[in-house]
C-alpha atoms as a PDB file:
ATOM      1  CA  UNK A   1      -5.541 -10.802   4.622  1.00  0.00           C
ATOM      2  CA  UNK A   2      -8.804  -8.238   5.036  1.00  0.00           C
ATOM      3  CA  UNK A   3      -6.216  -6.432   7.557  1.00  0.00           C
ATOM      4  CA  UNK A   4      -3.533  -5.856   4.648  1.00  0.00           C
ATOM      5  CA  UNK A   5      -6.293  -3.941   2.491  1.00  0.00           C
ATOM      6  CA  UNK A   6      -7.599  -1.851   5.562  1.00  0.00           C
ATOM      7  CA  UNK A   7      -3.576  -0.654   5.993  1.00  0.00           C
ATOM      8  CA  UNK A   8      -3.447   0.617   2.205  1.00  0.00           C
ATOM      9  CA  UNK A   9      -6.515   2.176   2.446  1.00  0.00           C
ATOM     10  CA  UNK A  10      -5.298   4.171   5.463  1.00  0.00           C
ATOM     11  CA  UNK A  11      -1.961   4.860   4.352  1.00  0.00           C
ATOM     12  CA  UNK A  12      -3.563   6.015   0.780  1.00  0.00           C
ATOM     13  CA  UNK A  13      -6.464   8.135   2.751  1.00  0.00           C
ATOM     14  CA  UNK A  14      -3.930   9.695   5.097  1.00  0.00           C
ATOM     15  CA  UNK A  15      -1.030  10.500   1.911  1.00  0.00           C
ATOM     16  CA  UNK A  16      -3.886  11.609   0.190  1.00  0.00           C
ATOM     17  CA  UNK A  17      -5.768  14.068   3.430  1.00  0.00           C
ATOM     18  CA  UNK A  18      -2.160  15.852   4.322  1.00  0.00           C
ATOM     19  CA  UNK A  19      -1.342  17.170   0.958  1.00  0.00           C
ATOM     20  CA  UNK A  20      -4.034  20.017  -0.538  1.00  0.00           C
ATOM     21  CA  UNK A  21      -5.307  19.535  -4.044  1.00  0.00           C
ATOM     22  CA  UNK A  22      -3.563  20.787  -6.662  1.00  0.00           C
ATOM     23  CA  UNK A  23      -4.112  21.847 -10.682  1.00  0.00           C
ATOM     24  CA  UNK A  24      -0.438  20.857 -11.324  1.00  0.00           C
ATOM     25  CA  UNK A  25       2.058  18.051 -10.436  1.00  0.00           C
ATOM     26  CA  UNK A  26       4.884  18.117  -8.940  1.00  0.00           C
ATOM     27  CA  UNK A  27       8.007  15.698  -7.767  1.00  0.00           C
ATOM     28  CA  UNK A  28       6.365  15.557  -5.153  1.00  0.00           C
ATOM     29  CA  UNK A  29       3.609  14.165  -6.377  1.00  0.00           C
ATOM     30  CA  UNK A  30       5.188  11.691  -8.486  1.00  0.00           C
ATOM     31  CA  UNK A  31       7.856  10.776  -5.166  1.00  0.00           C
ATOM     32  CA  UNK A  32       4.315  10.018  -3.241  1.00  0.00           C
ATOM     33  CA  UNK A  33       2.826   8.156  -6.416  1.00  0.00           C
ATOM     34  CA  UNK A  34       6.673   6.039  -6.130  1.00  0.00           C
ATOM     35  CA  UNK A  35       5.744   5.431  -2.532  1.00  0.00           C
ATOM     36  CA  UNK A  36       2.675   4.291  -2.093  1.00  0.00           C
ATOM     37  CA  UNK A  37       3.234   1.952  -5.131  1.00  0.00           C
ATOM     38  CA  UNK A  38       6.072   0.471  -3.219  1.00  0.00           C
ATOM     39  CA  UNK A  39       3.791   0.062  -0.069  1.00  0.00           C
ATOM     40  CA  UNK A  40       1.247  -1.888  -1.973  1.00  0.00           C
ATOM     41  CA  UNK A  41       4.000  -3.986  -3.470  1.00  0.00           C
ATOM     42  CA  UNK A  42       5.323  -4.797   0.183  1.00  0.00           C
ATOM     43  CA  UNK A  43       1.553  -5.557   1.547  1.00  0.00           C
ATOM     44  CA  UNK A  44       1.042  -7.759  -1.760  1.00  0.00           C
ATOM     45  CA  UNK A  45       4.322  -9.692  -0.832  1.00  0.00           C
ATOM     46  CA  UNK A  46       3.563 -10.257   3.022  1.00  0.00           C
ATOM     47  CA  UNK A  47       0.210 -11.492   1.625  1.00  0.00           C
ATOM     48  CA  UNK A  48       1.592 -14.225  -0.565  1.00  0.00           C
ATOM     49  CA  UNK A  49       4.061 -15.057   2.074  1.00  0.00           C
ATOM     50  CA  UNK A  50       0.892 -15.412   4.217  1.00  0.00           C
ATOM     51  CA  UNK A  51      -0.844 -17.465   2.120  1.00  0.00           C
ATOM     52  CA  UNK A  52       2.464 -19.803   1.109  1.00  0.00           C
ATOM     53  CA  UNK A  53       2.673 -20.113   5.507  1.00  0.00           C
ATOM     54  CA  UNK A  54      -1.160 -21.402   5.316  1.00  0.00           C
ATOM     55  CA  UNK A  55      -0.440 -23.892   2.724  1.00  0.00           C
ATOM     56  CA  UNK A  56       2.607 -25.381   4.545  1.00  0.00           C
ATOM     57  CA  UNK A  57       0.854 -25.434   8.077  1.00  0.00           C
ATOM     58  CA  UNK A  58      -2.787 -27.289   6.065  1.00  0.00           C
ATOM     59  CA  UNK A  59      -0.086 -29.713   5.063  1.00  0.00           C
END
């Protein structure tokens, strides 16, 4: 589960490194923002899957 963090802290760092700071926002911006809240949606379902798979094999 440790590793799922460690991915969307990399994926944030490196969206985050590529584009240059900026005063105003753009659709860009808001399209990345879009993004990486649908990454850490998919990274929070794999981890519940993940932990409903360790239930059933405990049982």
């Amino acid at each position: 589960m440790d590793i799922l963090k460690k991915i969307e802290t990399l994926l944030s760092a490196r969206a985050h490194a590529v584009l240059p700071r900026r005063g105003r926002r753009s659709i860009l911006d808001q399209q990345e923002a879009e993004i990486l809240a649908e990454i850490r949606q998919a990274l929070g379902d794999v981890e519940t899957k993940e932990r409903e798979l360790a239930q059933r094999i405990k049982i």
